[in-house]
PDB file of N, CA and C in Angstrom:
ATOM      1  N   UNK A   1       1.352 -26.029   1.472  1.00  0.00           N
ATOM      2  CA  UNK A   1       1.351 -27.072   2.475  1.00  0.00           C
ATOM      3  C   UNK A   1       2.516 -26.805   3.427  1.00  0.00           C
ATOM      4  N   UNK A   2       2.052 -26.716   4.897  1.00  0.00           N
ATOM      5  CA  UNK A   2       3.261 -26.705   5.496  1.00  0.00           C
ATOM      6  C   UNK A   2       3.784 -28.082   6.351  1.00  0.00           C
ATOM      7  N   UNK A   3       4.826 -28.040   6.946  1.00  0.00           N
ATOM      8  CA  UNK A   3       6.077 -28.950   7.351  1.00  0.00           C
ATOM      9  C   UNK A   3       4.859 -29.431   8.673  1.00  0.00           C
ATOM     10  N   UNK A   4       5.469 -30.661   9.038  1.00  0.00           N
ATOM     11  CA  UNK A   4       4.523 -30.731  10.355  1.00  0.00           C
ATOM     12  C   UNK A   4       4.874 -29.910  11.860  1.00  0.00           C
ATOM     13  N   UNK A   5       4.054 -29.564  12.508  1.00  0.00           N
ATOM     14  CA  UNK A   5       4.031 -28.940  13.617  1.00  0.00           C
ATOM     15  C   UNK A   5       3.928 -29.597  15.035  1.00  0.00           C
ATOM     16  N   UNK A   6       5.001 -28.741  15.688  1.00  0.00           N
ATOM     17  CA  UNK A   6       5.079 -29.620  16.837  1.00  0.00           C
ATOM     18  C   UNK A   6       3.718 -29.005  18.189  1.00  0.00           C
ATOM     19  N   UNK A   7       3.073 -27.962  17.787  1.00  0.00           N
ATOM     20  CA  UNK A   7       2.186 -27.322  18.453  1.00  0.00           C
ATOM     21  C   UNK A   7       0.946 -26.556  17.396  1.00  0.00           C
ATOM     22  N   UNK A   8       0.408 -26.149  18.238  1.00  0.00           N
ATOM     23  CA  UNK A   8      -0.819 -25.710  17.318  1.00  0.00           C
ATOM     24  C   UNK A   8      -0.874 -24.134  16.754  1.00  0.00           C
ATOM     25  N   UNK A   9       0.578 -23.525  16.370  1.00  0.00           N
ATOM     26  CA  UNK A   9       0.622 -22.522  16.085  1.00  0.00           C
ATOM     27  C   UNK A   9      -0.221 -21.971  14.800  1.00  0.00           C
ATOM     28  N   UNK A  10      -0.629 -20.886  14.740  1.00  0.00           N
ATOM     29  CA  UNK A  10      -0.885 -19.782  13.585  1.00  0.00           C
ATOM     30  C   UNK A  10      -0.428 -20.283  12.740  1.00  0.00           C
ATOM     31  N   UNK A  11      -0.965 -20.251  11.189  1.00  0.00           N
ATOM     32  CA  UNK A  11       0.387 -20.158  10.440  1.00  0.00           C
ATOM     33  C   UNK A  11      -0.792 -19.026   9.367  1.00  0.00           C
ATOM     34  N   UNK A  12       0.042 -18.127   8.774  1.00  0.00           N
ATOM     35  CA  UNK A  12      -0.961 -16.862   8.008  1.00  0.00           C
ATOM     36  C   UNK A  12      -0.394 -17.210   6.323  1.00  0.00           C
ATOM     37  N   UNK A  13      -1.310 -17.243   5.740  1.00  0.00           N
ATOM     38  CA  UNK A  13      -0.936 -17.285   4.385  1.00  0.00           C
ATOM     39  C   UNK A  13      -1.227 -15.292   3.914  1.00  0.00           C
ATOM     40  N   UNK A  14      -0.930 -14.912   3.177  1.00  0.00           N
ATOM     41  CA  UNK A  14      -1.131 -13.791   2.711  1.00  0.00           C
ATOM     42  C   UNK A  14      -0.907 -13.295   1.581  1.00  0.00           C
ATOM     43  N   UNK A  15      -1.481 -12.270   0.715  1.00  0.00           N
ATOM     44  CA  UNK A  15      -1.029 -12.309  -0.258  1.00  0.00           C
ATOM     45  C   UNK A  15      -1.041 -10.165  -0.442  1.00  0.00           C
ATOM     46  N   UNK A  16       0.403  -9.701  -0.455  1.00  0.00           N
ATOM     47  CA  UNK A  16       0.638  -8.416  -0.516  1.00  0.00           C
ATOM     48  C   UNK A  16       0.802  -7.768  -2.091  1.00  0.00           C
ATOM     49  N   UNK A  17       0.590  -6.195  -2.363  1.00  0.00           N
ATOM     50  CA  UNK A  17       0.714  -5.898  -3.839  1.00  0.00           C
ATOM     51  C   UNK A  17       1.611  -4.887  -3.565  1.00  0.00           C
ATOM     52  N   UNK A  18       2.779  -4.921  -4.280  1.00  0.00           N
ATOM     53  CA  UNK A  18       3.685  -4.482  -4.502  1.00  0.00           C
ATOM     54  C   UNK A  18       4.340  -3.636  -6.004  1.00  0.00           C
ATOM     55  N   UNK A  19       5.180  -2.377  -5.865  1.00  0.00           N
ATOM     56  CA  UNK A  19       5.963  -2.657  -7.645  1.00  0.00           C
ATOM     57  C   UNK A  19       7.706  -2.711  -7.413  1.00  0.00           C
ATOM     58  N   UNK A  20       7.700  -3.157  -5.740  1.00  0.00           N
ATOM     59  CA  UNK A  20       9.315  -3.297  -6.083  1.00  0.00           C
ATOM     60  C   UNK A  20       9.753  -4.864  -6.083  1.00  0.00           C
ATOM     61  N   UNK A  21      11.113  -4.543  -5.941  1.00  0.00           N
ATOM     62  CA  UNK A  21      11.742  -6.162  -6.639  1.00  0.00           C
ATOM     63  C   UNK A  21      11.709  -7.040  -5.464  1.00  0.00           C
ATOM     64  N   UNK A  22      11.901  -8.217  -5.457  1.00  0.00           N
ATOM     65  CA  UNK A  22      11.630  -8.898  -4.685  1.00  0.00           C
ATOM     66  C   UNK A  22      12.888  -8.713  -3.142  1.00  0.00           C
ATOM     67  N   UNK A  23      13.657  -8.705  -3.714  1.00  0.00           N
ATOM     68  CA  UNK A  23      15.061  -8.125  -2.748  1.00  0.00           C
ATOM     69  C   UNK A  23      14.927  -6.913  -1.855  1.00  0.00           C
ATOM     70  N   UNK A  24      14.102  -6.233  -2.359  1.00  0.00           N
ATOM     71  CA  UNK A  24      13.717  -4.373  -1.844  1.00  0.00           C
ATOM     72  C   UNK A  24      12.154  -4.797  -1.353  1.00  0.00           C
ATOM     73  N   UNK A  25      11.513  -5.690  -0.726  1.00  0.00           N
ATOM     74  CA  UNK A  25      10.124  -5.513  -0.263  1.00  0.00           C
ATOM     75  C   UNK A  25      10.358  -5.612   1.379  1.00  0.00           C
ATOM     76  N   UNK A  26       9.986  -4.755   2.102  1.00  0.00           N
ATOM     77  CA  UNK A  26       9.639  -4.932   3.399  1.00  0.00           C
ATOM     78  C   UNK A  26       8.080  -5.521   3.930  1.00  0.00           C
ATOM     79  N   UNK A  27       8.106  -6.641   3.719  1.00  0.00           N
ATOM     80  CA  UNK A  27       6.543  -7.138   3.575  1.00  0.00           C
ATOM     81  C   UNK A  27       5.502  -6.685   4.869  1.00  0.00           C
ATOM     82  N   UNK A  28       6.320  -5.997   5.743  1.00  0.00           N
ATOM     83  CA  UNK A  28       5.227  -4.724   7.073  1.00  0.00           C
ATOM     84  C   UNK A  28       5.232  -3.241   6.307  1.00  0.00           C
ATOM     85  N   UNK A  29       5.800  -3.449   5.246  1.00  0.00           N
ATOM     86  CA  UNK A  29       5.180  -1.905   4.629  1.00  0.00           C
ATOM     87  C   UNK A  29       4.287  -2.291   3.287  1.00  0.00           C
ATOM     88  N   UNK A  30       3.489  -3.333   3.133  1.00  0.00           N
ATOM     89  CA  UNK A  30       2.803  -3.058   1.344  1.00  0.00           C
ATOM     90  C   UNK A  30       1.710  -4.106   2.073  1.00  0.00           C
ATOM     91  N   UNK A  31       0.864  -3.112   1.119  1.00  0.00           N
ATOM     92  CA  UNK A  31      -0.676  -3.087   1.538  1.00  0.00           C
ATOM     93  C   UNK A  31      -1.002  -4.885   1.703  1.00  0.00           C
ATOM     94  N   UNK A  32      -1.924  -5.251   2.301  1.00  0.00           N
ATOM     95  CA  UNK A  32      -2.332  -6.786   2.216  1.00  0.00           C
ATOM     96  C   UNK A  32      -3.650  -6.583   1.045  1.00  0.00           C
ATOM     97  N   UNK A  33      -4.206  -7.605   0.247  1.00  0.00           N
ATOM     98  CA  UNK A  33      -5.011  -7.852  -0.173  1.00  0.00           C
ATOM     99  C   UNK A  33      -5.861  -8.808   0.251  1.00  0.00           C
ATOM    100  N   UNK A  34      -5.498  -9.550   0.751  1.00  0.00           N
ATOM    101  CA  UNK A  34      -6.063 -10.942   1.476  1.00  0.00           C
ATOM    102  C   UNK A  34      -4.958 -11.883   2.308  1.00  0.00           C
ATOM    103  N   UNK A  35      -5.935 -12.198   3.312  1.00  0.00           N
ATOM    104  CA  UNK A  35      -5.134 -12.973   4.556  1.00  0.00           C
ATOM    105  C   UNK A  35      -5.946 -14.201   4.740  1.00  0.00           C
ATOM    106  N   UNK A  36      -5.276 -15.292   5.407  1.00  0.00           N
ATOM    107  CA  UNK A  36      -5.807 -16.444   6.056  1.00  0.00           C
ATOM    108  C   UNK A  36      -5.282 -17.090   7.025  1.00  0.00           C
ATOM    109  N   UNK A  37      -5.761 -17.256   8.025  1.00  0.00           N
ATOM    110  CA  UNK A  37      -5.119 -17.918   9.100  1.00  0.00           C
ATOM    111  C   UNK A  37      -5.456 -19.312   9.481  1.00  0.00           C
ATOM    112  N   UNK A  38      -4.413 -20.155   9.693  1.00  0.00           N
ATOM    113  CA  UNK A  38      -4.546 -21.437   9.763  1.00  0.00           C
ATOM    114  C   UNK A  38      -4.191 -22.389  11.036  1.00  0.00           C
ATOM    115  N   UNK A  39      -4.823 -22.993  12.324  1.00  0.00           N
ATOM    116  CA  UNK A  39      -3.770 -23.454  12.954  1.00  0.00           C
ATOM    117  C   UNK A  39      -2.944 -24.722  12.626  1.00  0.00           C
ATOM    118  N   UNK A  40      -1.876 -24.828  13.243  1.00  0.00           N
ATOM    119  CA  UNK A  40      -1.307 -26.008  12.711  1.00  0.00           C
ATOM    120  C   UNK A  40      -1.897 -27.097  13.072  1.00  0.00           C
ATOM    121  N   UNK A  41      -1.153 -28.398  12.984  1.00  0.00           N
ATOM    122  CA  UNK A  41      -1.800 -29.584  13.357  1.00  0.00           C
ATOM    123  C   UNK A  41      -0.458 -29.973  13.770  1.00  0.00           C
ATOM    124  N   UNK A  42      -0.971 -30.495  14.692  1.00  0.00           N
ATOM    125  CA  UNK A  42       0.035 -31.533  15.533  1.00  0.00           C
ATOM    126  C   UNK A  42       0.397 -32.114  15.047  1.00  0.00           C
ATOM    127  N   UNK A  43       1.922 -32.973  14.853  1.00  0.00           N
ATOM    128  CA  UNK A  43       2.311 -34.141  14.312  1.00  0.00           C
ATOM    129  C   UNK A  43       1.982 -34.013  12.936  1.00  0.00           C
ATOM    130  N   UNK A  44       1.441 -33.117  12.117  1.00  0.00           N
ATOM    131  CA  UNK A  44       0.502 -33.616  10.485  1.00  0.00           C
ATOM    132  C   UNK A  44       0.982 -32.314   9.412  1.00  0.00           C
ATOM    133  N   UNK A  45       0.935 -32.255   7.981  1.00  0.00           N
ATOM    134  CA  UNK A  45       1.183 -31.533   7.351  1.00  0.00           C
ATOM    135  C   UNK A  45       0.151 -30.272   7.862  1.00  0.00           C
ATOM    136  N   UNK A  46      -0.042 -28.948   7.618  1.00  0.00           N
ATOM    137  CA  UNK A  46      -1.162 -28.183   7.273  1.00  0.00           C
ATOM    138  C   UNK A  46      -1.438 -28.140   5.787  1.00  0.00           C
ATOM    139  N   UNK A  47      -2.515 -28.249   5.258  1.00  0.00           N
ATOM    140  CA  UNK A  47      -2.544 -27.755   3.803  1.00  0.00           C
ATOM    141  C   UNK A  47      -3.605 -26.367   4.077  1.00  0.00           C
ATOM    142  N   UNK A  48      -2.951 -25.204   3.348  1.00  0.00           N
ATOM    143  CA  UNK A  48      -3.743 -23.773   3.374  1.00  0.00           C
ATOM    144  C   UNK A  48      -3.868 -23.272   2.092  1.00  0.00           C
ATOM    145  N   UNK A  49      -5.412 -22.950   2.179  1.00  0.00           N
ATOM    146  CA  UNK A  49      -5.583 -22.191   0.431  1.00  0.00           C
ATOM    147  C   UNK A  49      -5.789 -20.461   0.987  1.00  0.00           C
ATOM    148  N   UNK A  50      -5.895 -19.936  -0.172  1.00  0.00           N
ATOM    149  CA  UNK A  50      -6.683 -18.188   0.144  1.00  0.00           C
ATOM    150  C   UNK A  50      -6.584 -18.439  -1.630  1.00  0.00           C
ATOM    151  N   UNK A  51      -7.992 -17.603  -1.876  1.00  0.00           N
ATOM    152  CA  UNK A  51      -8.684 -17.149  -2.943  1.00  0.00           C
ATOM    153  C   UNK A  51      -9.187 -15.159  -2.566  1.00  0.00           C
ATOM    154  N   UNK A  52      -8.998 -14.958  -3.824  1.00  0.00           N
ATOM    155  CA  UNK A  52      -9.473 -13.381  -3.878  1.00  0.00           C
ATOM    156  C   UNK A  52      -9.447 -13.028  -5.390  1.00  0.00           C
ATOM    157  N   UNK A  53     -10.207 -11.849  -5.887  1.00  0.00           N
ATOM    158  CA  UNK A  53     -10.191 -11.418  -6.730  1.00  0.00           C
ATOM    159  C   UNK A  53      -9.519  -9.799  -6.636  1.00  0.00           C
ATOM    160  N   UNK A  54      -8.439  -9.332  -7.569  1.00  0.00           N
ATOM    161  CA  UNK A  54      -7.992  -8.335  -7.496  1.00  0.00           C
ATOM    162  C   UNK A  54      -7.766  -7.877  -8.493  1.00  0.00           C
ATOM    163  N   UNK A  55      -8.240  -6.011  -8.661  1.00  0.00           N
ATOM    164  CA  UNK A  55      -7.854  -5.259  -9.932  1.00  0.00           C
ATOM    165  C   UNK A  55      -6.691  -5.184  -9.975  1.00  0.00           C
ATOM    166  N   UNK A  56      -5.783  -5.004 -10.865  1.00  0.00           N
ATOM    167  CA  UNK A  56      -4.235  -4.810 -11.190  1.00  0.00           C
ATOM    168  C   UNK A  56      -3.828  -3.951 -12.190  1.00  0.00           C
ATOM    169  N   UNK A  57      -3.572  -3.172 -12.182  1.00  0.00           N
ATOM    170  CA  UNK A  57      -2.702  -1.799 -12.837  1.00  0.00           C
ATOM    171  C   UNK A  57      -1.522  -2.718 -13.808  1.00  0.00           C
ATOM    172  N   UNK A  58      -1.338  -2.138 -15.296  1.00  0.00           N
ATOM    173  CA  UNK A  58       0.313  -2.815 -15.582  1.00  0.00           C
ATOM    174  C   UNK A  58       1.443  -2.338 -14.441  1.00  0.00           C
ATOM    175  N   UNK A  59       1.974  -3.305 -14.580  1.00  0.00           N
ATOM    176  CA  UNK A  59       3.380  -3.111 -13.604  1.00  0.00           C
ATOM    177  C   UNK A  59       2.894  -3.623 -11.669  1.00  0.00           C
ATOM    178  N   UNK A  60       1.929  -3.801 -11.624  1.00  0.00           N
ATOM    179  CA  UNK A  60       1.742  -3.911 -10.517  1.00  0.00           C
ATOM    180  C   UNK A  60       1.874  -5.633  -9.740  1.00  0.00           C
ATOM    181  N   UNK A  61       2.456  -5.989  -8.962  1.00  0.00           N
ATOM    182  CA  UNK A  61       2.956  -7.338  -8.859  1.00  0.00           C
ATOM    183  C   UNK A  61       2.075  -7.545  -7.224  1.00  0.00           C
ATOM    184  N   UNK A  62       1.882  -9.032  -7.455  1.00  0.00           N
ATOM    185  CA  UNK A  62       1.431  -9.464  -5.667  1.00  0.00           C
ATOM    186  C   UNK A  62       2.266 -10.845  -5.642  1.00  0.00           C
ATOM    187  N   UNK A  63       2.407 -10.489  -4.557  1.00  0.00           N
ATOM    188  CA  UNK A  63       3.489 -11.521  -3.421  1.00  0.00           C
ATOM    189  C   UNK A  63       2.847 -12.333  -2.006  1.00  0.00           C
ATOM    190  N   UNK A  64       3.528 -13.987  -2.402  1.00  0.00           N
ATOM    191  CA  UNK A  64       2.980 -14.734  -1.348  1.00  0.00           C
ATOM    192  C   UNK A  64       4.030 -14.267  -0.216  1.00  0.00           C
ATOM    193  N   UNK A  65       2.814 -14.293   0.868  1.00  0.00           N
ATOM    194  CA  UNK A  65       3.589 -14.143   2.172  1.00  0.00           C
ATOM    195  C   UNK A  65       3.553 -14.838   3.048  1.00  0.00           C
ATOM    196  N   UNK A  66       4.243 -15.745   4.100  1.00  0.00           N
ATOM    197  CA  UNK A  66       3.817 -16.597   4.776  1.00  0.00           C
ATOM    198  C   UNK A  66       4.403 -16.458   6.301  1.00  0.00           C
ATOM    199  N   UNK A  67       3.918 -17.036   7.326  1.00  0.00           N
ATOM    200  CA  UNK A  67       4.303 -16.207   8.599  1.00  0.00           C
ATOM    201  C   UNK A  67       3.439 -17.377   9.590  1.00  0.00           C
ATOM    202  N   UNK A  68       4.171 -17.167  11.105  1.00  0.00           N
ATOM    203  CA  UNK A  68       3.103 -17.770  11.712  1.00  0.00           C
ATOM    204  C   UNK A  68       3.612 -17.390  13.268  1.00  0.00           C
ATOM    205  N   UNK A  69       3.155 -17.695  14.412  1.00  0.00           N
ATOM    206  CA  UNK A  69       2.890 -17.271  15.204  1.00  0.00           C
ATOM    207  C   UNK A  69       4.320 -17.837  16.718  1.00  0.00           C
ATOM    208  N   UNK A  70       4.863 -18.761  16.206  1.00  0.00           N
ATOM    209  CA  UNK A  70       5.897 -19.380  17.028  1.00  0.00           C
ATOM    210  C   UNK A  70       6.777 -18.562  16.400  1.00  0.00           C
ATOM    211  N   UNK A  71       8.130 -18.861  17.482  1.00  0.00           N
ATOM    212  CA  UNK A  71       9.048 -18.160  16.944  1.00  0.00           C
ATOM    213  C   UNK A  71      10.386 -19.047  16.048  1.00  0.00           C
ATOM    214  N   UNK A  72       9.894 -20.329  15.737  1.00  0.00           N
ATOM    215  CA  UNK A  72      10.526 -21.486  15.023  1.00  0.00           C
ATOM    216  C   UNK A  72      10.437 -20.845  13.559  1.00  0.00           C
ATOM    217  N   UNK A  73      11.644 -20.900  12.980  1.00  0.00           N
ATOM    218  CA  UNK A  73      11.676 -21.200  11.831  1.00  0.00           C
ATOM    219  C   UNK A  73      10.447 -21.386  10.654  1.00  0.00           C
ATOM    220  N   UNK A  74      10.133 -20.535   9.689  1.00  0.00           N
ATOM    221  CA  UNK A  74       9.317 -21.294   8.645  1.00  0.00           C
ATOM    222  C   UNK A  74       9.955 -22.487   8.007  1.00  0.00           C
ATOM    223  N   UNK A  75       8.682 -23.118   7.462  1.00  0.00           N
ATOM    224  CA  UNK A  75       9.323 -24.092   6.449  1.00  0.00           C
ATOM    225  C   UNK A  75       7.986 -24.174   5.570  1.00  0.00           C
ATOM    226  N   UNK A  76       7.912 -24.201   4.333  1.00  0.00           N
ATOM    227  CA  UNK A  76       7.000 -24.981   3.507  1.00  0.00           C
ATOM    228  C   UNK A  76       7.283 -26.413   3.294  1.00  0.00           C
ATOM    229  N   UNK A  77       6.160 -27.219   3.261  1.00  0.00           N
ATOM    230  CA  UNK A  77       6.698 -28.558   2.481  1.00  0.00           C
ATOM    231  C   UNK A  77       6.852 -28.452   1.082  1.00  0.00           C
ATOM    232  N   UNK A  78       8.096 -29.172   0.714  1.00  0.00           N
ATOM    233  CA  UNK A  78       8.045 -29.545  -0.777  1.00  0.00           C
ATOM    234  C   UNK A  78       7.420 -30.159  -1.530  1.00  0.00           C
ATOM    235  N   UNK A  79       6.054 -30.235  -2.153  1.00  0.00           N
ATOM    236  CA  UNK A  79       5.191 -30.754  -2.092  1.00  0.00           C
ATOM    237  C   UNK A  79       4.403 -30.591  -3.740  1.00  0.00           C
ATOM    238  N   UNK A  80       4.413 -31.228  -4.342  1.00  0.00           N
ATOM    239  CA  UNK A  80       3.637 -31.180  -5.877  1.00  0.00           C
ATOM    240  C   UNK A  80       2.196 -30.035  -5.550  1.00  0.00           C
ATOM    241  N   UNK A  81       1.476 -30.106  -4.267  1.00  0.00           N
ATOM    242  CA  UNK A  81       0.378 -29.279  -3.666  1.00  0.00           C
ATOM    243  C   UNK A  81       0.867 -27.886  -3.040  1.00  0.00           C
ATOM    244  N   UNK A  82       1.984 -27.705  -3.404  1.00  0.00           N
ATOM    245  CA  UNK A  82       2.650 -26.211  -3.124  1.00  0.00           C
ATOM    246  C   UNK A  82       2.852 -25.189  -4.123  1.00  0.00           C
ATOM    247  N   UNK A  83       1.803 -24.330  -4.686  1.00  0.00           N
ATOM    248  CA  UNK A  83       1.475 -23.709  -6.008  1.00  0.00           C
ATOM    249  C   UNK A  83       1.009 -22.183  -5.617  1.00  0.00           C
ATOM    250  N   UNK A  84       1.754 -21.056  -6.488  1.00  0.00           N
ATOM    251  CA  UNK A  84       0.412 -19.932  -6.712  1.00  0.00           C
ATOM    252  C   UNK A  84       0.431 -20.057  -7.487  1.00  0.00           C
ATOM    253  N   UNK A  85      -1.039 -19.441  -7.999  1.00  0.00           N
ATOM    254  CA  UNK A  85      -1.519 -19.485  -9.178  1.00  0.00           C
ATOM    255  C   UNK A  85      -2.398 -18.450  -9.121  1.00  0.00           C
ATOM    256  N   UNK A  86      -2.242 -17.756 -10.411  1.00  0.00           N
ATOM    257  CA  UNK A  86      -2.891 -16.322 -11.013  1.00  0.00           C
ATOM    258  C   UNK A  86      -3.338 -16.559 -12.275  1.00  0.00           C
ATOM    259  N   UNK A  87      -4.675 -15.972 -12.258  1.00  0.00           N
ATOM    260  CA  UNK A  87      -5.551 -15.806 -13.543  1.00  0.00           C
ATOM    261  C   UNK A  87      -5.878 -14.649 -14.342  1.00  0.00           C
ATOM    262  N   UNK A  88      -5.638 -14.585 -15.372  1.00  0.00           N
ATOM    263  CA  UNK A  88      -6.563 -13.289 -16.059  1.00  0.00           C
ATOM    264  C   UNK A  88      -7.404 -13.579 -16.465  1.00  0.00           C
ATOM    265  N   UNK A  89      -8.308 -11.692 -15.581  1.00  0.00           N
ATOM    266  CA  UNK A  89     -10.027 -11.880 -16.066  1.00  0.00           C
ATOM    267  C   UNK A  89     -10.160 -10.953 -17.035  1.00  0.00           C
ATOM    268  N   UNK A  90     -10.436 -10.914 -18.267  1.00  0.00           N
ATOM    269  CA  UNK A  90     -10.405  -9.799 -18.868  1.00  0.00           C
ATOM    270  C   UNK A  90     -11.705  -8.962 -19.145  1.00  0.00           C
ATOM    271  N   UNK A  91     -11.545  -7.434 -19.840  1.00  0.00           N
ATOM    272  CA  UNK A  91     -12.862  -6.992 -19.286  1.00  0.00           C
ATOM    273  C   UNK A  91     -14.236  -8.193 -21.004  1.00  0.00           C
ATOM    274  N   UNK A  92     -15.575  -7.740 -20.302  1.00  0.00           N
ATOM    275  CA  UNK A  92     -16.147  -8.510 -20.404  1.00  0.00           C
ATOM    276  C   UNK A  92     -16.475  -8.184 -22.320  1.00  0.00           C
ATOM    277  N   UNK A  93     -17.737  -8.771 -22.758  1.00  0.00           N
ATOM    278  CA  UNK A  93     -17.497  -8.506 -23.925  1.00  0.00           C
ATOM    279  C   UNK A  93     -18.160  -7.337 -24.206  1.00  0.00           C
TER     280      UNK A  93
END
């Protein structure tokens, strides 16, 4: 969920796969897996989902990315509705 907006900017949710540490990621160099673009709302929270399914190697990590199109500041709201969440599918029987 993001902060309210004073214009109707972009805002991109994304989600990148990575195996370095979080301190060492240049998030314009590691591959995207899935993107979503959202505009804001005037005056109002945005709430943004993205869903995907992805194979994963051990050791292999994905990272939320978030971004948007003004040149203001991000902010997420603090918000009980502010979550990732990852599942394992395992292989079948």
């Amino acid at each position: 969920m993001w902060t309210d907006a004073t214009d109707s900017t972009l805002r991109w949710l994304i989600l990148g796969q990575t195996n370095l540490f979080p301190s060492d990621i240049d998030t314009d160099d590691i591959p995207i897996l899935a993107s979503q673009a959202e505009p804001a709302l005037k005056g109002a929270a945005t709430i943004q989902t993205l869903s995907t399914f992805v194979f994963l190697q051990a050791g292999d990590n994905i990272v939320p990315i978030v971004e948007q199109s003004s040149g203001a500041a991000l902010a997420i709201e603090d918000d009980r509705q502010t979550f990732f969440e990852m599942r394992f599918a395992g292989p079948g029987p």
